[in-house]
PDB file of N, CA and C in Angstrom:
ATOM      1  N   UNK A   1      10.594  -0.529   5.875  1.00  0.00           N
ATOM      2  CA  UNK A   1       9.696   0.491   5.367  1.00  0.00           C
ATOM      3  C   UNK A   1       8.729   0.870   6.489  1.00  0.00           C
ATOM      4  N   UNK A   2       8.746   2.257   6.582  1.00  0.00           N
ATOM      5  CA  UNK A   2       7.518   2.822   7.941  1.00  0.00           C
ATOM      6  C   UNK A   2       6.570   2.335   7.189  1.00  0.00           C
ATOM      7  N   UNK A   3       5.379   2.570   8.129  1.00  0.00           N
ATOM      8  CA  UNK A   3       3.864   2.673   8.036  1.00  0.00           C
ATOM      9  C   UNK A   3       3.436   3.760   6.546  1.00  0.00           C
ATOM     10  N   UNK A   4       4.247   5.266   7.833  1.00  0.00           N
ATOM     11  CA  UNK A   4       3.938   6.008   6.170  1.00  0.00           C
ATOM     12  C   UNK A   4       4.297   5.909   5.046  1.00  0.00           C
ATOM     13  N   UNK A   5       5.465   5.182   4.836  1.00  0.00           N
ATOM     14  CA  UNK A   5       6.434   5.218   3.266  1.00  0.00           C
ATOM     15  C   UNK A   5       5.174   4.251   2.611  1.00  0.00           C
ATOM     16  N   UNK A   6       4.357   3.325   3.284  1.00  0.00           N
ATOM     17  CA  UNK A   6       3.572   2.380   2.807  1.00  0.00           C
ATOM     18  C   UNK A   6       2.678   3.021   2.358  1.00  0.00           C
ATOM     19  N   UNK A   7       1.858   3.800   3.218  1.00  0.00           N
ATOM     20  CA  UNK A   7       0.925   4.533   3.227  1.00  0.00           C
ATOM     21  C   UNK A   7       0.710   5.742   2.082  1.00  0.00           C
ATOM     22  N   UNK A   8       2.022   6.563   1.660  1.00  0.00           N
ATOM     23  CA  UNK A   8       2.200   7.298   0.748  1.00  0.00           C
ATOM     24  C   UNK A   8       1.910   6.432  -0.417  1.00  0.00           C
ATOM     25  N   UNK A   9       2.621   5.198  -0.888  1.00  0.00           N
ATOM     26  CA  UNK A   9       2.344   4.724  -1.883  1.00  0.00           C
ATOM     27  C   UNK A   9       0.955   5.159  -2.292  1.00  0.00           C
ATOM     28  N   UNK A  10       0.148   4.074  -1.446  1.00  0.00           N
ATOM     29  CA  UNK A  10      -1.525   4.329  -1.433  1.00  0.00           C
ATOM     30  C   UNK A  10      -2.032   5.640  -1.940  1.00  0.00           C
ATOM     31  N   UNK A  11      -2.083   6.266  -0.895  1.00  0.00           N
ATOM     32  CA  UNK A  11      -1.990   7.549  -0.918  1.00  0.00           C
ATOM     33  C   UNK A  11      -1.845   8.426  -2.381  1.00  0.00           C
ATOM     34  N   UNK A  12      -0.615   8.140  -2.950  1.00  0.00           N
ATOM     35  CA  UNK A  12      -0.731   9.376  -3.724  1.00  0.00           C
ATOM     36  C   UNK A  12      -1.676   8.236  -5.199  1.00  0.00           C
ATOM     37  N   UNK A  13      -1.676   7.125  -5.426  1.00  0.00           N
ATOM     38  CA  UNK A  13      -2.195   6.748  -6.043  1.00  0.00           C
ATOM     39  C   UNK A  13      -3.689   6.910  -6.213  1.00  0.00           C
ATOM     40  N   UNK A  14      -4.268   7.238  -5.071  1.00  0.00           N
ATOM     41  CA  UNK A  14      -5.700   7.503  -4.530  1.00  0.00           C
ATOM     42  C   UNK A  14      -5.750   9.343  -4.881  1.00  0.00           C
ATOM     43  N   UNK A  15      -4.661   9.949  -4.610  1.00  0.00           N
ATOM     44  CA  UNK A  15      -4.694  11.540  -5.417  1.00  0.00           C
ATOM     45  C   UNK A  15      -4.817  11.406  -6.678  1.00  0.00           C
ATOM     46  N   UNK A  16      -3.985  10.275  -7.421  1.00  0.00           N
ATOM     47  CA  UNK A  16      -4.024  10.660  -8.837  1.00  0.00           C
ATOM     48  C   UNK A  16      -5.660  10.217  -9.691  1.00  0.00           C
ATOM     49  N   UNK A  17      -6.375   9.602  -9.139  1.00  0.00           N
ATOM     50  CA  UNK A  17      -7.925   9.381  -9.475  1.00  0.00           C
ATOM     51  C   UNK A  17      -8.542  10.451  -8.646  1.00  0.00           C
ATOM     52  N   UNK A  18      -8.212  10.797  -7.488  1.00  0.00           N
ATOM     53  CA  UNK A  18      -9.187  11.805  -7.606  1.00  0.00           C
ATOM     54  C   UNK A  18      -9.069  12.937  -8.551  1.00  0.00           C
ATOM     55  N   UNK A  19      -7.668  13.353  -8.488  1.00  0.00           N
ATOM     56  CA  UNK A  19      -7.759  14.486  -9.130  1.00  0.00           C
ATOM     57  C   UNK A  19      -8.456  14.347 -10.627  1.00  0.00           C
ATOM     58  N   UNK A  20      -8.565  13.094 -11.331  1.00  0.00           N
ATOM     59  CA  UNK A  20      -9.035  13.183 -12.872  1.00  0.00           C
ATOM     60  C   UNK A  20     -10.574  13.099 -12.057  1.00  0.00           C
ATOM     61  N   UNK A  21     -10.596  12.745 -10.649  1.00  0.00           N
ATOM     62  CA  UNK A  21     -12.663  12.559 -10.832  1.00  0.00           C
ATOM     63  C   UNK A  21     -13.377  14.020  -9.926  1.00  0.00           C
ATOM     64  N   UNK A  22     -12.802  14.196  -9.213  1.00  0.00           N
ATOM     65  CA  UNK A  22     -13.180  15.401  -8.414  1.00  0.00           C
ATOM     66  C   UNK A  22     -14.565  16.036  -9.189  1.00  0.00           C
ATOM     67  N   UNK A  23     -14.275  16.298  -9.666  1.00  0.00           N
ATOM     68  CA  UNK A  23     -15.262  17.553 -10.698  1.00  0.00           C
ATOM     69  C   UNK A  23     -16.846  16.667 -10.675  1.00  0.00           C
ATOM     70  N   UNK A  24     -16.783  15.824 -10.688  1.00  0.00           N
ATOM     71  CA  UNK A  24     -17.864  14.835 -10.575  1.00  0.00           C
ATOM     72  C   UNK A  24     -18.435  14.227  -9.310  1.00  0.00           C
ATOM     73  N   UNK A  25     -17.344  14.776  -8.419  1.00  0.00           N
ATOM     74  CA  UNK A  25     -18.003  14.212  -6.588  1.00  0.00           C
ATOM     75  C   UNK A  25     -18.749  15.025  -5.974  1.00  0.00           C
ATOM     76  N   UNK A  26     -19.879  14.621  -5.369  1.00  0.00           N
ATOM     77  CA  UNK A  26     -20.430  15.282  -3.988  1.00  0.00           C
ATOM     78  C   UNK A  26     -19.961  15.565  -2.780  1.00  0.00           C
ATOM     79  N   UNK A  27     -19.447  16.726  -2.941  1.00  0.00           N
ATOM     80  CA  UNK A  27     -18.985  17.262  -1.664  1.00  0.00           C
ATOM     81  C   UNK A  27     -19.491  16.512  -0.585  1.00  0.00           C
ATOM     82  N   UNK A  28     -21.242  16.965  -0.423  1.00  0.00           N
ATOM     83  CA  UNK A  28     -21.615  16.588   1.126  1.00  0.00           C
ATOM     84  C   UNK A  28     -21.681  15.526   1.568  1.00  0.00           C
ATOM     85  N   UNK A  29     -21.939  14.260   0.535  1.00  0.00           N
ATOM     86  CA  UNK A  29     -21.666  13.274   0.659  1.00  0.00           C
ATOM     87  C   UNK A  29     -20.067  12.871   1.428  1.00  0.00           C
ATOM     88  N   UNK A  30     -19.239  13.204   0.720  1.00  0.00           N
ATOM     89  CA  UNK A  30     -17.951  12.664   1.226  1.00  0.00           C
ATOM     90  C   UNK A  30     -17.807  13.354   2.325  1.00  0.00           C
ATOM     91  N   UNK A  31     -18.268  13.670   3.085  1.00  0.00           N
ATOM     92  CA  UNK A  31     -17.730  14.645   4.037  1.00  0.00           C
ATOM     93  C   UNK A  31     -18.844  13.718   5.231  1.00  0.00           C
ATOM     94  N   UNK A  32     -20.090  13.428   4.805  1.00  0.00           N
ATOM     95  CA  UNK A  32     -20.630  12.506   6.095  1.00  0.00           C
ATOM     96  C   UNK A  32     -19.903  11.805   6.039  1.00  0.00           C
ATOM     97  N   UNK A  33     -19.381  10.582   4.557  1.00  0.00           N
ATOM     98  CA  UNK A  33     -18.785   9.432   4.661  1.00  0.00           C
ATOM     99  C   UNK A  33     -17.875   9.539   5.880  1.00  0.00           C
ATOM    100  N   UNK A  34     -16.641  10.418   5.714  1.00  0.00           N
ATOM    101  CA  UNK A  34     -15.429  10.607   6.088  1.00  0.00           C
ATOM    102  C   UNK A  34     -15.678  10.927   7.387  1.00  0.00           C
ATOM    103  N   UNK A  35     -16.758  11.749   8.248  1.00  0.00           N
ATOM    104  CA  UNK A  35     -17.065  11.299   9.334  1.00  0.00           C
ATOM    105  C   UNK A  35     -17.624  10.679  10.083  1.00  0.00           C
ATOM    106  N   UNK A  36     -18.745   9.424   9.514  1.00  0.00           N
ATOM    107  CA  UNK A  36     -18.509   8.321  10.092  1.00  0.00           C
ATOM    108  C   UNK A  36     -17.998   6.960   9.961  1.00  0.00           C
ATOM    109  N   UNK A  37     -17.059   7.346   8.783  1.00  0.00           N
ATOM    110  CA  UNK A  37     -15.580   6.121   8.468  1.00  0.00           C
ATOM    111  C   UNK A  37     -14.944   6.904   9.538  1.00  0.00           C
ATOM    112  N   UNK A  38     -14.470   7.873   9.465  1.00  0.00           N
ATOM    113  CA  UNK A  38     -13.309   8.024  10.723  1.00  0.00           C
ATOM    114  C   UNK A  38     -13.839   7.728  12.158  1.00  0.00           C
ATOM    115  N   UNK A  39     -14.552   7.830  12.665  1.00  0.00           N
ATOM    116  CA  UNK A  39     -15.180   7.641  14.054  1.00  0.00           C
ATOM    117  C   UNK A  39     -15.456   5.987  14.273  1.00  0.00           C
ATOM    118  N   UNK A  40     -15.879   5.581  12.782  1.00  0.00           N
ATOM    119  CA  UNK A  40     -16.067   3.887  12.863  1.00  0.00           C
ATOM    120  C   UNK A  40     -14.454   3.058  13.161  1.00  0.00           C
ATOM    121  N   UNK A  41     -13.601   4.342  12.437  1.00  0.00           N
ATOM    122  CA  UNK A  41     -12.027   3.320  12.340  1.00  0.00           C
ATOM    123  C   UNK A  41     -11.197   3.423  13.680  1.00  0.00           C
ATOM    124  N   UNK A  42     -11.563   5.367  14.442  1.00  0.00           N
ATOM    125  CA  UNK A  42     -11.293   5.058  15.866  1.00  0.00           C
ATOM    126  C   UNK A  42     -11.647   3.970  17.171  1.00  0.00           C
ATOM    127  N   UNK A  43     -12.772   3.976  17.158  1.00  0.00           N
ATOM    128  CA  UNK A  43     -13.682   2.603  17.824  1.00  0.00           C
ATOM    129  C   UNK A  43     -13.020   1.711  17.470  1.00  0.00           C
ATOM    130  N   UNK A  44     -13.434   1.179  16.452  1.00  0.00           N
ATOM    131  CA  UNK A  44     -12.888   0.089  16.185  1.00  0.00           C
ATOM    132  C   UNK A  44     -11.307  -0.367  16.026  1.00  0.00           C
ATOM    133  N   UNK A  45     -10.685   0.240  15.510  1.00  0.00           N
ATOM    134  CA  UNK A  45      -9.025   0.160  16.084  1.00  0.00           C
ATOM    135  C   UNK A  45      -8.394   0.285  17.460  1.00  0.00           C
ATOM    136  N   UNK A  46      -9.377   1.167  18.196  1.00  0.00           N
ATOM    137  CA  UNK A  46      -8.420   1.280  19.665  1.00  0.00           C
ATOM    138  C   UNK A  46      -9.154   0.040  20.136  1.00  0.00           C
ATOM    139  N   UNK A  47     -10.207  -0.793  19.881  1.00  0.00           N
ATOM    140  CA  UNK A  47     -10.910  -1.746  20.667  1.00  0.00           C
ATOM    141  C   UNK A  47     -10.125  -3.018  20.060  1.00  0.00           C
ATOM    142  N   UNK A  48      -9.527  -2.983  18.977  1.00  0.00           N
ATOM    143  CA  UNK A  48      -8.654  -4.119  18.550  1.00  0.00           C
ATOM    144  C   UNK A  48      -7.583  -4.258  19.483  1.00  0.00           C
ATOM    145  N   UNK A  49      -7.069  -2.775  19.217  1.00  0.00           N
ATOM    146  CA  UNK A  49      -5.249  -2.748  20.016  1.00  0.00           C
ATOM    147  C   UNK A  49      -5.500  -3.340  21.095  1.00  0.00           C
ATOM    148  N   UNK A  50      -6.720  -2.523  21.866  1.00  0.00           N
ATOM    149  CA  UNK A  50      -6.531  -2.968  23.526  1.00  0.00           C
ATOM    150  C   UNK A  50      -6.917  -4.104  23.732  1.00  0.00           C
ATOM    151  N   UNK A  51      -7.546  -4.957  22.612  1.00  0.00           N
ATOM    152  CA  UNK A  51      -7.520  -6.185  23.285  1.00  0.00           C
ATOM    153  C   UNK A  51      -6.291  -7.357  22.641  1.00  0.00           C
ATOM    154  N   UNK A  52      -5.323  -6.461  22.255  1.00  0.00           N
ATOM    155  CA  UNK A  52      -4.454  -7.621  21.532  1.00  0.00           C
ATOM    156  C   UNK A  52      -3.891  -7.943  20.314  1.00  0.00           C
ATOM    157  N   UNK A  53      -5.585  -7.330  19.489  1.00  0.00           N
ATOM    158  CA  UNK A  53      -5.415  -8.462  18.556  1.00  0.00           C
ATOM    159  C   UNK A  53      -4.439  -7.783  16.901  1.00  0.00           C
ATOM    160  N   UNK A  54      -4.218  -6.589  17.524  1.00  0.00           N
ATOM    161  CA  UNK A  54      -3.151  -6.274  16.402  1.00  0.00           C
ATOM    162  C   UNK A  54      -1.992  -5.674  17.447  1.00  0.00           C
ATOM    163  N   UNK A  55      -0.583  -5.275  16.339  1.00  0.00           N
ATOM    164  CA  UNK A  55       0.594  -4.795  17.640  1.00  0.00           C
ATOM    165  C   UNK A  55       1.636  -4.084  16.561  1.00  0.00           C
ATOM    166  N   UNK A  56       1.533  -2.654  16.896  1.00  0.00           N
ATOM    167  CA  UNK A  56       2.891  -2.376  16.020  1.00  0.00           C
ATOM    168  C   UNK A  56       4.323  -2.106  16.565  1.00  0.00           C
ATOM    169  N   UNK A  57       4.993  -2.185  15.192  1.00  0.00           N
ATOM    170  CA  UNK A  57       6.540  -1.953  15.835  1.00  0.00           C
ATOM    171  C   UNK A  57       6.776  -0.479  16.207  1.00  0.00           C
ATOM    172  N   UNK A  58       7.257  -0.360  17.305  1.00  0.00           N
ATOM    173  CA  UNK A  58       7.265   0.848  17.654  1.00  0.00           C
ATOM    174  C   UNK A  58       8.077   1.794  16.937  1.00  0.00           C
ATOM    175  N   UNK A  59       9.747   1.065  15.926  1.00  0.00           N
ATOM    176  CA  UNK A  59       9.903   1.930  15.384  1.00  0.00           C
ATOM    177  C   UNK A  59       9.310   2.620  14.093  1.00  0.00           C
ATOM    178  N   UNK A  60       8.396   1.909  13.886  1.00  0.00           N
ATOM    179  CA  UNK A  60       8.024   2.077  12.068  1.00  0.00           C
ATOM    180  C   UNK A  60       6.578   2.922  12.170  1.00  0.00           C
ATOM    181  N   UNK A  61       6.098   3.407  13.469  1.00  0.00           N
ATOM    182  CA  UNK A  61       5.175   4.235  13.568  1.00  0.00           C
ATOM    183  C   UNK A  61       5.495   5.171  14.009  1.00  0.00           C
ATOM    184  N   UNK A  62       4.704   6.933  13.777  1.00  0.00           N
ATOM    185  CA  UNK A  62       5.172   7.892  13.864  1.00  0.00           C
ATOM    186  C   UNK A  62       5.247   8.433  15.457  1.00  0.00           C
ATOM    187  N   UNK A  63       4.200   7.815  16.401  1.00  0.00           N
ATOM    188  CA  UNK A  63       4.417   8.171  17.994  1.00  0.00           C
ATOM    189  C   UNK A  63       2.992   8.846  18.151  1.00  0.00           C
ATOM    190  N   UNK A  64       2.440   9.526  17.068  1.00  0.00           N
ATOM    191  CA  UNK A  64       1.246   9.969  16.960  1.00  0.00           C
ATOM    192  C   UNK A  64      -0.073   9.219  17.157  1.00  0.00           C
ATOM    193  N   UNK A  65      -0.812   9.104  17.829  1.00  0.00           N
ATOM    194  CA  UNK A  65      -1.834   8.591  18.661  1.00  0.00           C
ATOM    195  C   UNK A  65      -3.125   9.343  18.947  1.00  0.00           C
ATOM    196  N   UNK A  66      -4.458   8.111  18.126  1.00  0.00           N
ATOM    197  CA  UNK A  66      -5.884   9.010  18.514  1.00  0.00           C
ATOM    198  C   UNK A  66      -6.199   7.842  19.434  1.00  0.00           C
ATOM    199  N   UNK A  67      -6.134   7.932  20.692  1.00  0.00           N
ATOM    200  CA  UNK A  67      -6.447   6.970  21.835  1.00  0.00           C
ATOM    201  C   UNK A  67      -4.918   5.644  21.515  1.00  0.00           C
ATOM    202  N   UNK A  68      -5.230   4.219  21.293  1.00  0.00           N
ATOM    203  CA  UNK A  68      -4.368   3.469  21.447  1.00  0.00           C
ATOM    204  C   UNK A  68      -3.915   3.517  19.545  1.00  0.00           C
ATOM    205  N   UNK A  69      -4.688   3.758  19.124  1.00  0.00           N
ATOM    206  CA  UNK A  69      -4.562   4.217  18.042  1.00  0.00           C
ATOM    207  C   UNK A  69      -3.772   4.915  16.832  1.00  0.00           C
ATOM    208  N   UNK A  70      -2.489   4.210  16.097  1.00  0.00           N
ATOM    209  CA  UNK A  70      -1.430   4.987  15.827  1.00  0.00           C
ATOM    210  C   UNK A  70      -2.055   6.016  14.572  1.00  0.00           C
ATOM    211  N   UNK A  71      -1.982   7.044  14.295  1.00  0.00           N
ATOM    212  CA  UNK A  71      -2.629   7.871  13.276  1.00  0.00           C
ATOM    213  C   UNK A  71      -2.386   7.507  11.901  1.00  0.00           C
ATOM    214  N   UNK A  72      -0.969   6.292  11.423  1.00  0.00           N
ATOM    215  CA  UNK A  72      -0.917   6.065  10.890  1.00  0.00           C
ATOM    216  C   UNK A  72      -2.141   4.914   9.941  1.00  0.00           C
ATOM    217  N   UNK A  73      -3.282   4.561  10.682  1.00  0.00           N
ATOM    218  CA  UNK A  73      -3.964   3.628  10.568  1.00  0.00           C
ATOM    219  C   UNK A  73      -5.179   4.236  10.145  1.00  0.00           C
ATOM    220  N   UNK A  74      -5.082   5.455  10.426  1.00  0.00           N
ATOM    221  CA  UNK A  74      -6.239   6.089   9.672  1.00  0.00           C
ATOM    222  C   UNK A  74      -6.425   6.521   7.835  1.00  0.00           C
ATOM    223  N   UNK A  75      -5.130   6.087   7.469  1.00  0.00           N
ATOM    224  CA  UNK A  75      -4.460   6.509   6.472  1.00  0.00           C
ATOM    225  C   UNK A  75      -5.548   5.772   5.281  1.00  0.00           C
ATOM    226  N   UNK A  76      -5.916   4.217   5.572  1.00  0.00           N
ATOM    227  CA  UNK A  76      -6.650   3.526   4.857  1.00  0.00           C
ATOM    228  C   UNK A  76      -8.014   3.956   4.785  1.00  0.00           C
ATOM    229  N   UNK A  77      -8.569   4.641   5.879  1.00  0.00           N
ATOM    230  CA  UNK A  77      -9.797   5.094   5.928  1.00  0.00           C
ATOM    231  C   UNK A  77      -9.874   6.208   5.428  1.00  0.00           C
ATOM    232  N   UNK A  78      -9.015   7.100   5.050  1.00  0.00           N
ATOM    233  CA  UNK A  78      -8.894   8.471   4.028  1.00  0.00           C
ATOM    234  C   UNK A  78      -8.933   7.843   2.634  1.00  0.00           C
ATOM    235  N   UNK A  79      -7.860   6.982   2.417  1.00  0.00           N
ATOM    236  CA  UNK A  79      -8.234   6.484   1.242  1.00  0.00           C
ATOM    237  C   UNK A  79      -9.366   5.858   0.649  1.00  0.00           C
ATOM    238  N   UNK A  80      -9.928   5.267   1.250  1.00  0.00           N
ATOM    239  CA  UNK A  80     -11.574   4.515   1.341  1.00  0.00           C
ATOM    240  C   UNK A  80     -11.983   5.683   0.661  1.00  0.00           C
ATOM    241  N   UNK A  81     -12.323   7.246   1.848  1.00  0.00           N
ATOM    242  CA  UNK A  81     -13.137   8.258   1.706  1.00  0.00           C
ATOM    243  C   UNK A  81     -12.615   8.954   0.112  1.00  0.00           C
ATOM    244  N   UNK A  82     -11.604   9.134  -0.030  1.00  0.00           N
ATOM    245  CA  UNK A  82     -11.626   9.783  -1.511  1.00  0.00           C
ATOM    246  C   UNK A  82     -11.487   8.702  -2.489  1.00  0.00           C
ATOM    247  N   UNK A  83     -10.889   8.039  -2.338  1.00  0.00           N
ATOM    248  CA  UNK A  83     -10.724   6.968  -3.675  1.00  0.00           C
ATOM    249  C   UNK A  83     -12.084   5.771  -4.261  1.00  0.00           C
ATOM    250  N   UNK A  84     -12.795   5.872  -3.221  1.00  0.00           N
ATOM    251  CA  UNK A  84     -14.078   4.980  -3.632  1.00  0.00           C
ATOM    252  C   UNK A  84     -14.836   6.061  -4.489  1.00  0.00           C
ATOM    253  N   UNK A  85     -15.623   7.232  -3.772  1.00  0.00           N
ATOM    254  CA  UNK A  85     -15.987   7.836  -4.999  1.00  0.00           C
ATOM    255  C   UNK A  85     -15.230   8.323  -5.949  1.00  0.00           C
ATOM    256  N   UNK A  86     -14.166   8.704  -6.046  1.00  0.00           N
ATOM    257  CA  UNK A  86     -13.711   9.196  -7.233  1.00  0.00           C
ATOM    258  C   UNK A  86     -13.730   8.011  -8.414  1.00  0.00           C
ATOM    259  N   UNK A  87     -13.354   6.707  -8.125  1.00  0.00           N
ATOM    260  CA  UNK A  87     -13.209   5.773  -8.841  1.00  0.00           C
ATOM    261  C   UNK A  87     -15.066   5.775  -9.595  1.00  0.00           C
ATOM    262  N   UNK A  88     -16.053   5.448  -8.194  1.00  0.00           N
ATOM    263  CA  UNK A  88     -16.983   5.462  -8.798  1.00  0.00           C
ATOM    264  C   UNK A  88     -17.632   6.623  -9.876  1.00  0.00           C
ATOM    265  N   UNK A  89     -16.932   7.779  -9.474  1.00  0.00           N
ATOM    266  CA  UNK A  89     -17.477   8.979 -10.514  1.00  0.00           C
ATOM    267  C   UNK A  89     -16.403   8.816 -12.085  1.00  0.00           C
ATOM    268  N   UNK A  90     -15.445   8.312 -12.075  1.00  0.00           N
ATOM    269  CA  UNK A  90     -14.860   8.011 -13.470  1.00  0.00           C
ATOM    270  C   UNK A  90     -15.473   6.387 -13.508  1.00  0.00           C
ATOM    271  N   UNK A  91     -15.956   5.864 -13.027  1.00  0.00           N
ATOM    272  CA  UNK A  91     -16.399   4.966 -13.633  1.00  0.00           C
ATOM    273  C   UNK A  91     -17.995   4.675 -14.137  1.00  0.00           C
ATOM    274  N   UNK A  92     -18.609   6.240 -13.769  1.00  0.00           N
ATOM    275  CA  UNK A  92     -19.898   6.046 -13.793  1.00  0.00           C
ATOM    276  C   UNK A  92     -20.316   5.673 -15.278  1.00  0.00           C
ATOM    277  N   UNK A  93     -21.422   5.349 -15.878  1.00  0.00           N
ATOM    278  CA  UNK A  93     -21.374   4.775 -17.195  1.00  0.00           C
ATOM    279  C   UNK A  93     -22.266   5.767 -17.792  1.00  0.00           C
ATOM    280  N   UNK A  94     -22.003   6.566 -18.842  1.00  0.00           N
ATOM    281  CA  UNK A  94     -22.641   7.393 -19.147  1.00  0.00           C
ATOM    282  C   UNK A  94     -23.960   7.170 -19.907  1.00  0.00           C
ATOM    283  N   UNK A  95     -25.254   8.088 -19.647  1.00  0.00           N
ATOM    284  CA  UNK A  95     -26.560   7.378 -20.730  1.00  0.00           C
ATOM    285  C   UNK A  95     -25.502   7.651 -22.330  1.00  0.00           C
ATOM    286  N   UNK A  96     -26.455   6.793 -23.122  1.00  0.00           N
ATOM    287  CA  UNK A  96     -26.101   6.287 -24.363  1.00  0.00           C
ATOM    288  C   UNK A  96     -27.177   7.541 -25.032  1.00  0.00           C
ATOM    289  N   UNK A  97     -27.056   7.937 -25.904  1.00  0.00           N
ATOM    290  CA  UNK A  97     -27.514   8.847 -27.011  1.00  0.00           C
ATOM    291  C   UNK A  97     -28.444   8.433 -27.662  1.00  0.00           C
TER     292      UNK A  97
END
């Protein structure tokens, strides 16, 4: 199984909560999140690779690269960015009457 076939799993499971929470998220919010989760996951992933301490198979990644960085690895940090709030906006607890 690639990276992405893994990754889709995730992925569309993280679409199907947003789409029931959307209506309830802050745009501007998710949009700082998502840029400094993504900038935190570049740093920090190409500073892993290059020193070692992770290694992928070359065939099961797509060739696509942000520094040492396979793009496939950003996949978890998208999900972070939509699926944490959406979860938290269907899970918010509504006032009581």
């Amino acid at each position: 199984m690639t990276y992405w076939a893994l990754n889709a799993i995730f992925l569309m499971i993280v679409a199907v909560v947003a789409l029931l929470a959307f209506r309830r998220v802050r745009w501007a919010a998710i949009g700082l999140t998502a840029a400094i989760l993504l900038v935190m996951t570049a740093v920090f992933d190409n500073i892993m690779i290059s020193v070692g301490l992770v290694a992928y198979n070359e065939s099961l990644i797509s060739g696509a690269f942000i520094g040492v960085a396979p793009v496939e690895d950003f996949a978890y940090a998208v999900a972070a960015i939509v699926g944490l709030p959406a979860l938290w906006a269907l899970l918010e607890r509504k006032p009581r009457a």
